[in-house]
C-alpha atoms as a PDB file:
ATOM      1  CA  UNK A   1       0.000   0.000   0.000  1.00  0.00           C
ATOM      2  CA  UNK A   2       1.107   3.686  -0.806  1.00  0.00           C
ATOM      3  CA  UNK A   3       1.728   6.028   2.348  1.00  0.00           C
ATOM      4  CA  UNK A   4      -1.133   7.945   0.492  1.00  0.00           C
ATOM      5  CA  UNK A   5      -3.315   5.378   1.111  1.00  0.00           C
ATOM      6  CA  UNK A   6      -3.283   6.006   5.431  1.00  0.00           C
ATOM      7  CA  UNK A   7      -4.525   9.605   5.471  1.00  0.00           C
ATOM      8  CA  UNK A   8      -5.225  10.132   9.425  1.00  0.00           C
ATOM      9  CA  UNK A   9      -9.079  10.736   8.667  1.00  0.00           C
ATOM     10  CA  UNK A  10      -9.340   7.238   6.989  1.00  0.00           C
ATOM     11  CA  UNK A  11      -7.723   5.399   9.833  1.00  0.00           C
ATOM     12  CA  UNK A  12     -10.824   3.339  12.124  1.00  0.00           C
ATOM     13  CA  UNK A  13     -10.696   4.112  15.245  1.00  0.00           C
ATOM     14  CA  UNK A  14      -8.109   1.179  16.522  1.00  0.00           C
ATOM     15  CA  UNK A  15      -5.302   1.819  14.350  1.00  0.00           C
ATOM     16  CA  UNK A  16      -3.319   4.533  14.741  1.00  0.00           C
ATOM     17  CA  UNK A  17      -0.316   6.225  13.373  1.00  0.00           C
ATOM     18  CA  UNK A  18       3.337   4.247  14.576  1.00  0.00           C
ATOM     19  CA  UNK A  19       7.204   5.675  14.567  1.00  0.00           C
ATOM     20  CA  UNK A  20       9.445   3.623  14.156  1.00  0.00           C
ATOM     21  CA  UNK A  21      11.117   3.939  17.061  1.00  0.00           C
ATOM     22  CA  UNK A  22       8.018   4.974  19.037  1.00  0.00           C
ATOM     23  CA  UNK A  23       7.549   2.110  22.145  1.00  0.00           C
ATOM     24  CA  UNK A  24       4.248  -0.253  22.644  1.00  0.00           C
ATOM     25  CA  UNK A  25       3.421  -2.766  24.353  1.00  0.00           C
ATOM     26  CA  UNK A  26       2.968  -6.202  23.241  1.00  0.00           C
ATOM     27  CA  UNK A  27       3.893  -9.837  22.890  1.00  0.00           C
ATOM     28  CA  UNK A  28       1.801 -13.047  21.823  1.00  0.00           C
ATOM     29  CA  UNK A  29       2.125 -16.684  23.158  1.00  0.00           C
ATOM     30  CA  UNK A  30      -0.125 -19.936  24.385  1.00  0.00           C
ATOM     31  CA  UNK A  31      -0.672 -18.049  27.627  1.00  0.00           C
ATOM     32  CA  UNK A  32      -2.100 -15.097  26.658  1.00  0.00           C
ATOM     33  CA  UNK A  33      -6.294 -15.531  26.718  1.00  0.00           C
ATOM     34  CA  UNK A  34      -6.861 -14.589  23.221  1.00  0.00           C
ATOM     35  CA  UNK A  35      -4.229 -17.048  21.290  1.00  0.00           C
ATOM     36  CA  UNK A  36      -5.481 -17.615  17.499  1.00  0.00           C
ATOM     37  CA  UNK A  37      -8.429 -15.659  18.205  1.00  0.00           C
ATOM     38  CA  UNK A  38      -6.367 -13.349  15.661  1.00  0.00           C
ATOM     39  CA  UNK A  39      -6.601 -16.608  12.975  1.00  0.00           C
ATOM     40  CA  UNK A  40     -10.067 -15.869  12.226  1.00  0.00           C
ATOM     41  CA  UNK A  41     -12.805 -14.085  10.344  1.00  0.00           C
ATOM     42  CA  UNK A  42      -9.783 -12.805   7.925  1.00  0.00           C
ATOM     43  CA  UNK A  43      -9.531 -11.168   4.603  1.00  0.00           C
ATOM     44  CA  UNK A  44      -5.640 -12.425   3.846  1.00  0.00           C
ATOM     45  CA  UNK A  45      -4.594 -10.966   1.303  1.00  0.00           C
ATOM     46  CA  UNK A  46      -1.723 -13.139   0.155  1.00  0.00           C
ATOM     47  CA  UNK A  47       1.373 -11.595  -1.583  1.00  0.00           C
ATOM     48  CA  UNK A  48       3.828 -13.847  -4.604  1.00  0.00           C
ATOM     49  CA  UNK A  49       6.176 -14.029  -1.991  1.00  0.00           C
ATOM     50  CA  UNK A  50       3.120 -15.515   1.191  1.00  0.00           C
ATOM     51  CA  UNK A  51       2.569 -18.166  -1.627  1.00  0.00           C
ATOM     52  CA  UNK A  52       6.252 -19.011  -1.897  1.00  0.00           C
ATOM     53  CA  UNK A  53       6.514 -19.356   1.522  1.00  0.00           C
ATOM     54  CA  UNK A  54       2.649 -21.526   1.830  1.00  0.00           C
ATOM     55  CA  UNK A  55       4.115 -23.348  -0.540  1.00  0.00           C
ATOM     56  CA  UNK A  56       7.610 -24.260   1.239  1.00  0.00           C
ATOM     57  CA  UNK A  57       5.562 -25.201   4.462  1.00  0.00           C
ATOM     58  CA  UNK A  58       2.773 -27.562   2.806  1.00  0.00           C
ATOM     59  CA  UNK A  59       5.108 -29.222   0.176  1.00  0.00           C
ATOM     60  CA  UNK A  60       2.793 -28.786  -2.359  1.00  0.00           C
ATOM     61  CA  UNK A  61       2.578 -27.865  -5.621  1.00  0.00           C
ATOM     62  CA  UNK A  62       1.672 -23.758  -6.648  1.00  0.00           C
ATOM     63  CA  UNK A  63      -1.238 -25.498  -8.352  1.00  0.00           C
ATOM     64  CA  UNK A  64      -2.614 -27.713  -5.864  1.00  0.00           C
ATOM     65  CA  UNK A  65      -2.180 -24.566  -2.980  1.00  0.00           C
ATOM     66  CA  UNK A  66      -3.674 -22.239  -5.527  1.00  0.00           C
ATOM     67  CA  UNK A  67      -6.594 -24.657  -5.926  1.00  0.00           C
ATOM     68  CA  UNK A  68      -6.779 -25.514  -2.861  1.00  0.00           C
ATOM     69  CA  UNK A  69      -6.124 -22.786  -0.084  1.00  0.00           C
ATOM     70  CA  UNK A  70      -6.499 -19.494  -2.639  1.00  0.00           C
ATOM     71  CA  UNK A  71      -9.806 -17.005  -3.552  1.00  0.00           C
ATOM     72  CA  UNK A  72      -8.770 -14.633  -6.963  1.00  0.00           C
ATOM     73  CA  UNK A  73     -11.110 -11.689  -7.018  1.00  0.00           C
ATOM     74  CA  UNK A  74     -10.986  -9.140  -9.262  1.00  0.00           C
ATOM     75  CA  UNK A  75     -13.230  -5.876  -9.369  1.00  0.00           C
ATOM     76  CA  UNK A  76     -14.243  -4.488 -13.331  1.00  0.00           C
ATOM     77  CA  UNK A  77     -11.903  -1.284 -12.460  1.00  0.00           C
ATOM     78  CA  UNK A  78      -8.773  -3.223 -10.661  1.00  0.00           C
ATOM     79  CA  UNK A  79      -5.703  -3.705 -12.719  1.00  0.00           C
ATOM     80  CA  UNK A  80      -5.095  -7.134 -11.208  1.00  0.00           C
ATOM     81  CA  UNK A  81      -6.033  -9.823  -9.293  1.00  0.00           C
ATOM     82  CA  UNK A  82      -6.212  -9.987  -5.935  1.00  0.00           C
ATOM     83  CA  UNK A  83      -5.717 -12.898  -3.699  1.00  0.00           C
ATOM     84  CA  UNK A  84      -6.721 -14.141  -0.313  1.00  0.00           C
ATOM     85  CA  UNK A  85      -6.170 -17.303   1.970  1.00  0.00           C
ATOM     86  CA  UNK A  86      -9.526 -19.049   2.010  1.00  0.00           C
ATOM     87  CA  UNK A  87     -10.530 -19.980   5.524  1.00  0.00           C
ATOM     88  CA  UNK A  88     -12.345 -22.994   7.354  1.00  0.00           C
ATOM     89  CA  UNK A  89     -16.567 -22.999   7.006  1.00  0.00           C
ATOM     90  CA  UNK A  90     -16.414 -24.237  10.712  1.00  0.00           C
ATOM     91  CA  UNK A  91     -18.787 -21.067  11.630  1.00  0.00           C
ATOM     92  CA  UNK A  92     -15.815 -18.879  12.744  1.00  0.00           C
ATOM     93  CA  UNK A  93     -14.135 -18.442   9.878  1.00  0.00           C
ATOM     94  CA  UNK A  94     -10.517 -20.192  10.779  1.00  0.00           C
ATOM     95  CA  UNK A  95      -7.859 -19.882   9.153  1.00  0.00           C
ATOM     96  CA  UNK A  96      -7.128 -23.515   7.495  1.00  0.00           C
ATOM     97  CA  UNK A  97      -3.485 -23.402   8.984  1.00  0.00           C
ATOM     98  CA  UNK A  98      -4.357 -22.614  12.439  1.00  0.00           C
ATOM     99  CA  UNK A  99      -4.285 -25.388  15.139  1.00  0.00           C
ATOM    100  CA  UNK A 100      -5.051 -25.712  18.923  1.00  0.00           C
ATOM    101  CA  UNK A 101      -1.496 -25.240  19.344  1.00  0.00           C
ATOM    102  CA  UNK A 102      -0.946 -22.091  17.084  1.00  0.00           C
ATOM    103  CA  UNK A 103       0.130 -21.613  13.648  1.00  0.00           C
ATOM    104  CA  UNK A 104       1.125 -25.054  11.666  1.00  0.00           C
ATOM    105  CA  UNK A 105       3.182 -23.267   9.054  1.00  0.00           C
ATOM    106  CA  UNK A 106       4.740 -20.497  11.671  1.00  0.00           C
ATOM    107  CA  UNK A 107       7.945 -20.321  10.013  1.00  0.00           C
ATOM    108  CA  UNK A 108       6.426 -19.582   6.818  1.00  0.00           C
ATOM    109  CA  UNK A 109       3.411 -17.816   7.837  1.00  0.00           C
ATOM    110  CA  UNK A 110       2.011 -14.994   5.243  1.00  0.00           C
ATOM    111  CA  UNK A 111       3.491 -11.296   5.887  1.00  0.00           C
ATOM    112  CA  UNK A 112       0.458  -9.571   7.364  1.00  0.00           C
ATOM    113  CA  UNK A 113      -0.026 -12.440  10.135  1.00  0.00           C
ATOM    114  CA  UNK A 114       4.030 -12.298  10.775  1.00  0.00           C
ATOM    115  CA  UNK A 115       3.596  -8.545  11.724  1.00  0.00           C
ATOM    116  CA  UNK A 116       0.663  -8.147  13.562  1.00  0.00           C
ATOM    117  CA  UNK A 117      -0.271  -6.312  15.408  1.00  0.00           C
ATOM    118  CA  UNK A 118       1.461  -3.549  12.899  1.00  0.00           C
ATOM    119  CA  UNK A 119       0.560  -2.669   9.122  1.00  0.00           C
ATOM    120  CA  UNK A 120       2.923  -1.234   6.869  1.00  0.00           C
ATOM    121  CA  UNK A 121       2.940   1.160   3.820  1.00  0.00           C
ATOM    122  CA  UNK A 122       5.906   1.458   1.794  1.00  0.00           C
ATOM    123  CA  UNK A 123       6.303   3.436  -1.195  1.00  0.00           C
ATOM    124  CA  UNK A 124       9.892   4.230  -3.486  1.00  0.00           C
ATOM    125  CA  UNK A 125      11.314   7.839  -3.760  1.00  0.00           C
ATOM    126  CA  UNK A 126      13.014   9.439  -7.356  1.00  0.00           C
ATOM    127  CA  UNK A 127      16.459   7.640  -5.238  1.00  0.00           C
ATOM    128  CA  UNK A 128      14.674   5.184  -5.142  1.00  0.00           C
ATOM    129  CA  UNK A 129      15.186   4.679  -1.166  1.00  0.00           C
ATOM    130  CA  UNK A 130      11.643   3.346   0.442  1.00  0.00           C
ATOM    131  CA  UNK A 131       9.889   5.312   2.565  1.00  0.00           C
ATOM    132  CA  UNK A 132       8.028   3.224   5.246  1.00  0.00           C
ATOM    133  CA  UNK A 133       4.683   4.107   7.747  1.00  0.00           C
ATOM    134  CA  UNK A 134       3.447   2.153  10.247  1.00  0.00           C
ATOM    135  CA  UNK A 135       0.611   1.807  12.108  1.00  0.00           C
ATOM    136  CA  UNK A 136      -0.650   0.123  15.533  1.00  0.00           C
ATOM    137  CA  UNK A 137      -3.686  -2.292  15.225  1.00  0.00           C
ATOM    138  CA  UNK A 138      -5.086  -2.327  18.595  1.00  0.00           C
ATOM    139  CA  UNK A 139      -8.228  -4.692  18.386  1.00  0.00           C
ATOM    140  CA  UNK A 140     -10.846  -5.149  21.318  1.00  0.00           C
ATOM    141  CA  UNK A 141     -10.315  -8.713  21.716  1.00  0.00           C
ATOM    142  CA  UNK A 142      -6.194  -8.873  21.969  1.00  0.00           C
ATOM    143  CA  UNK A 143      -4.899  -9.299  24.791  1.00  0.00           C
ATOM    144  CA  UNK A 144      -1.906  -8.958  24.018  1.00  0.00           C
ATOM    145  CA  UNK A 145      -1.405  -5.310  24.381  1.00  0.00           C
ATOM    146  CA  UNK A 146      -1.416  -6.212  28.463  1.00  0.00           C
ATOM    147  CA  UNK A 147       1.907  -8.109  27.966  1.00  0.00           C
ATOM    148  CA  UNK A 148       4.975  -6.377  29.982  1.00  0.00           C
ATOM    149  CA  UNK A 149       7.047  -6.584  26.570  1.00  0.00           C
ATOM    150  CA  UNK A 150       8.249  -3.349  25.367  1.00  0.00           C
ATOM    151  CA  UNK A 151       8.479  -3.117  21.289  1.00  0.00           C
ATOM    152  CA  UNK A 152       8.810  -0.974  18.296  1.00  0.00           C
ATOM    153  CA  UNK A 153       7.805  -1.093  14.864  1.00  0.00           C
ATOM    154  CA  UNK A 154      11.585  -1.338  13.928  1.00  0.00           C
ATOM    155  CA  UNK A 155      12.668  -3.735  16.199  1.00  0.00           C
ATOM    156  CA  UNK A 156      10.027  -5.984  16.131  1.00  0.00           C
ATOM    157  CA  UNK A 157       9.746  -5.965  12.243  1.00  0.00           C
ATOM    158  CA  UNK A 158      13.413  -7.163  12.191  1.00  0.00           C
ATOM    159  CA  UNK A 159      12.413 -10.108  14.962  1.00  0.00           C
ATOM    160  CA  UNK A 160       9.314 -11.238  12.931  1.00  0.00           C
ATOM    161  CA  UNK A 161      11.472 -11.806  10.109  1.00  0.00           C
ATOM    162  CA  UNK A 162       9.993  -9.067   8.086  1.00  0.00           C
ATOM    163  CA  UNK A 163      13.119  -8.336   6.268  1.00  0.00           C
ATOM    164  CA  UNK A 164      12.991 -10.971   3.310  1.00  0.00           C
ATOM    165  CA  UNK A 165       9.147 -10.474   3.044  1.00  0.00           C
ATOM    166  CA  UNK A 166       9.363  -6.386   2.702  1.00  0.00           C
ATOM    167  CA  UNK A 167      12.192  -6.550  -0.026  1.00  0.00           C
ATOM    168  CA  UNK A 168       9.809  -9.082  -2.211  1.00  0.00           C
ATOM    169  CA  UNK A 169       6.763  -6.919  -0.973  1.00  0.00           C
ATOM    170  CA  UNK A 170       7.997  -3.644  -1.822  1.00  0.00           C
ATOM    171  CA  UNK A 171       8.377  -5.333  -5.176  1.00  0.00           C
ATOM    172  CA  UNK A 172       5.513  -6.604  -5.780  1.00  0.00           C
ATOM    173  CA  UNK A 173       3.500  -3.085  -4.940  1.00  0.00           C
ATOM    174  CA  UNK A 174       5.494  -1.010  -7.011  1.00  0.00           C
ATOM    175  CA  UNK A 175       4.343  -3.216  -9.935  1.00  0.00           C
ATOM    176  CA  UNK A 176       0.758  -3.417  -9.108  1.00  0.00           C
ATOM    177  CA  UNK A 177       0.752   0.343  -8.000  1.00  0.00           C
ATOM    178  CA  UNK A 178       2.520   1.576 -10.664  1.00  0.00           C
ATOM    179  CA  UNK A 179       2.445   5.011 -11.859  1.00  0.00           C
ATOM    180  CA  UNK A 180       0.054   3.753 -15.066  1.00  0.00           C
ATOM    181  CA  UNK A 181      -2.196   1.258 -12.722  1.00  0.00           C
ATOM    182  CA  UNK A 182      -3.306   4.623 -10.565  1.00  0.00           C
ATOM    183  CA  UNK A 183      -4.039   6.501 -13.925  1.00  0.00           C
ATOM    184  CA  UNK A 184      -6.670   3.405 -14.845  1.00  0.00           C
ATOM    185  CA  UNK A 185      -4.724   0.874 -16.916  1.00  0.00           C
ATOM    186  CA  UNK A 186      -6.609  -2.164 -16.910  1.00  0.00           C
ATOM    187  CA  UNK A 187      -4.382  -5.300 -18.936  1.00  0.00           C
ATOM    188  CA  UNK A 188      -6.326  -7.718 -21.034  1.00  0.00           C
ATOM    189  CA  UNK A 189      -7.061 -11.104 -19.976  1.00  0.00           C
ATOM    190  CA  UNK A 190      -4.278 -12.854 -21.082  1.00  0.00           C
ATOM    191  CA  UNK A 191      -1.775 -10.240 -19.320  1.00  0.00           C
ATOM    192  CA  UNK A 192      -3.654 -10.978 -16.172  1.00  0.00           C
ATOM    193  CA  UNK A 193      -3.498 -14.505 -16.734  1.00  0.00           C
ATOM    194  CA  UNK A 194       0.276 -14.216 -16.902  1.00  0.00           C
ATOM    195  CA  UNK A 195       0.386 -11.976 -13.695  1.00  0.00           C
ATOM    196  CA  UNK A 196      -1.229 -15.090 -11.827  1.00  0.00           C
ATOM    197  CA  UNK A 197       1.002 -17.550 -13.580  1.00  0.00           C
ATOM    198  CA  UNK A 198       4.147 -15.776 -13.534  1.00  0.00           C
ATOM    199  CA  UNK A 199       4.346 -14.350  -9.954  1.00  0.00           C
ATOM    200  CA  UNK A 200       2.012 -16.758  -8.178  1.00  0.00           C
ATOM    201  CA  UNK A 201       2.223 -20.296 -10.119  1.00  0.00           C
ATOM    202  CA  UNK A 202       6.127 -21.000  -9.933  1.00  0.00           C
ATOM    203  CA  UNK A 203       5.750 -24.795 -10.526  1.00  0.00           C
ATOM    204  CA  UNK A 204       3.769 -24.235 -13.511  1.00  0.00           C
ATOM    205  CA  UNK A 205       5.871 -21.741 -14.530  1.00  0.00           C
ATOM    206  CA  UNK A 206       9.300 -22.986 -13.810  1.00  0.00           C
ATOM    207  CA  UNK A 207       8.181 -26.167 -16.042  1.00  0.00           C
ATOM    208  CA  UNK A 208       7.240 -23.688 -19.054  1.00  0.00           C
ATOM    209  CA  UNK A 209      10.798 -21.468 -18.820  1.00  0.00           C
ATOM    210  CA  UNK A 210      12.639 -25.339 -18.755  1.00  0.00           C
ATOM    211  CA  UNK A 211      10.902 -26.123 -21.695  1.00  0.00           C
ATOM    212  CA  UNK A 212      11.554 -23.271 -23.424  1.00  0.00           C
ATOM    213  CA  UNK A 213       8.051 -22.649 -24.344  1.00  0.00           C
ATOM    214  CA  UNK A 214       8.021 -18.805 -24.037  1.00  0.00           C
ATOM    215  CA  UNK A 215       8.952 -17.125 -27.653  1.00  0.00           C
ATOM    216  CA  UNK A 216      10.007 -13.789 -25.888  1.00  0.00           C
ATOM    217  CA  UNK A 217      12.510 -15.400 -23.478  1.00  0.00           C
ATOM    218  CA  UNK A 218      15.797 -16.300 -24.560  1.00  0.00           C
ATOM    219  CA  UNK A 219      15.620 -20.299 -24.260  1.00  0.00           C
ATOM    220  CA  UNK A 220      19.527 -20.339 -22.627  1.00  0.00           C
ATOM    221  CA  UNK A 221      18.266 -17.573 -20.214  1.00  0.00           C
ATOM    222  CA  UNK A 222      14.810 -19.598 -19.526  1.00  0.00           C
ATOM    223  CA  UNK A 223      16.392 -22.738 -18.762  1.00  0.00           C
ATOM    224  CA  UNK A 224      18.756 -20.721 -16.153  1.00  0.00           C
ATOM    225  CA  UNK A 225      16.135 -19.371 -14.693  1.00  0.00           C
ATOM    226  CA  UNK A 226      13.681 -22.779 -14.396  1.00  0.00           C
ATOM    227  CA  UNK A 227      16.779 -24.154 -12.687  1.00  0.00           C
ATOM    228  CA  UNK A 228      17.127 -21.275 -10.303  1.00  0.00           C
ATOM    229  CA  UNK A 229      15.884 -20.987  -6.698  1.00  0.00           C
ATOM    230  CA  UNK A 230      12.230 -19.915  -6.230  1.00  0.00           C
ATOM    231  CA  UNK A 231      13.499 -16.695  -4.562  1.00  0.00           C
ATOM    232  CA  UNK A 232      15.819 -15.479  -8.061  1.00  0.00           C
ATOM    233  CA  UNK A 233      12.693 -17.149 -10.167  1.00  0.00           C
ATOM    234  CA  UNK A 234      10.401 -14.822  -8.448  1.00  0.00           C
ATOM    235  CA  UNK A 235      12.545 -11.863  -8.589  1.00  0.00           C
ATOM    236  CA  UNK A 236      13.420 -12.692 -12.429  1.00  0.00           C
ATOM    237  CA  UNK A 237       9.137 -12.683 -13.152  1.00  0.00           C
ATOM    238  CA  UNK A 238       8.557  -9.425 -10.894  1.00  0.00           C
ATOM    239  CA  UNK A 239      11.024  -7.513 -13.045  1.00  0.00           C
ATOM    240  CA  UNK A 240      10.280  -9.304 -16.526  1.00  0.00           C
ATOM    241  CA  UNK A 241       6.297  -9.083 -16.119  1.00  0.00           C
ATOM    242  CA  UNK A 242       6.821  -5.368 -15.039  1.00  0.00           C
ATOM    243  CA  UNK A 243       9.033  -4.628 -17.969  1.00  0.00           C
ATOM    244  CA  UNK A 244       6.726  -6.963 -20.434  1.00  0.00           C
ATOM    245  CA  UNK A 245       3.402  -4.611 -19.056  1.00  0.00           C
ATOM    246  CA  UNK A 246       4.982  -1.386 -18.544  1.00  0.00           C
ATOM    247  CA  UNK A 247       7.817  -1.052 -21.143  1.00  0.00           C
END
């Protein structure tokens, strides 16, 4: 999200405007009353890089999870896609990944559930350094916020492991809020199709660059890059789709 997308007058009432270095209170853990009540009634929206990581945890294929754990929407006036974790029809909405226990795919868990209780809006100067806000999400039902643990947004970015998800992030959002997506582009079908196969459907694509089935890509450089790691595929597609859509 652009920094111009948390004006102070659009904030509800619960979130509020973070430093970086400004100090709250909070931890999570098993003993604090509202564990996983956070895991529910959700609209996760999932990033390329949360499905890289989904996909590292389950072991399954970026078809299968797509199929399986993913909702596409997609309004008439939206650019792209968007994507969200589907959750459990057990009446409260779970998340499918969330146990008695906690989280079953904590090390890989999506971006927005890693930082919680923060949000974060990034955007790229003319440098070219990114500007970051934050904000505090203090819902009624966490408890959390009564934990004796000094934090800030900084520090407890870094421990979440928010470092490796922000430099894919930051990516990914200057592609799909790109100067020429605010001023109403809209791709055709098959450009969005690519967007979803490219950045979110490694497997799929991976087999396609090894076979060397894509005329515009060099079939040496596409068999380097179907042999790559998904981290370099992913950051090969983010810059190639961006260049393909945007010149």
């Amino acid at each position: 999200m652009g920094l111009d997308g948390w004006q102070d007058e659009q904030l509800p009432g619960f979130v509020h405007k973070l430093d970086r270095n400004e100090e709250f209170n909070f931890a999570c853990h098993k003993g604090v009353g509202c564990f996983t009540e956070c895991c529910r009634l959700l609209d996760l929206a999932l990033t390329p890089y949360d499905i890289l990581r989904l996909r590292r945890a389950t072991g399954i294929d970026s078809r299968i999870l797509l199929d399986k754990y993913v909702i596409i929407e997609q309004e008439a006036d939206e650019s792209f896609p968007r994507l969200y974790l589907t959750m459990v029809d057990d009446g409260r909405g779970s998340c499918p990944f969330v146990s008695p226990n906690g989280c079953s795919v904590y090390q890989h868990r999506p971006g927005a559930c890693r930082v919680y209780p923060l949000g974060r809006a990034a955007r790229q100067d003319k440098s070219g350094k990114i500007e970051e806000q934050f904000v505090l999400v203090k819902e009624e039902h966490c408890r959390g916020f009564e934990e004796n643990t000094y934090q800030t947004a900084e520090r407890y970015s870094i421990e979440q492991g928010m470092t490796e998800y922000c430099a894919f992030n930051d990516a990914f959002a200057a592609l799909v809020h790109s100067e020429k997506t605010s001023q109403g582009f809209i791709p055709t079908t098959s450009e969005k199709e690519l967007f979803l196969l490219v950045l979110y459907n490694l497997d799929e694509w991976r087999e396609i660059l090894l076979r060397g089935e894509y005329d515009s890509i060099d079939n040496k450089a596409a068999r380097t890059m179907g042999q790559s790691t998904d981290e370099d595929l992913l950051l090969f597609s983010l810059k190639w789709f961006n260049e393909r859509i945007f010149g």
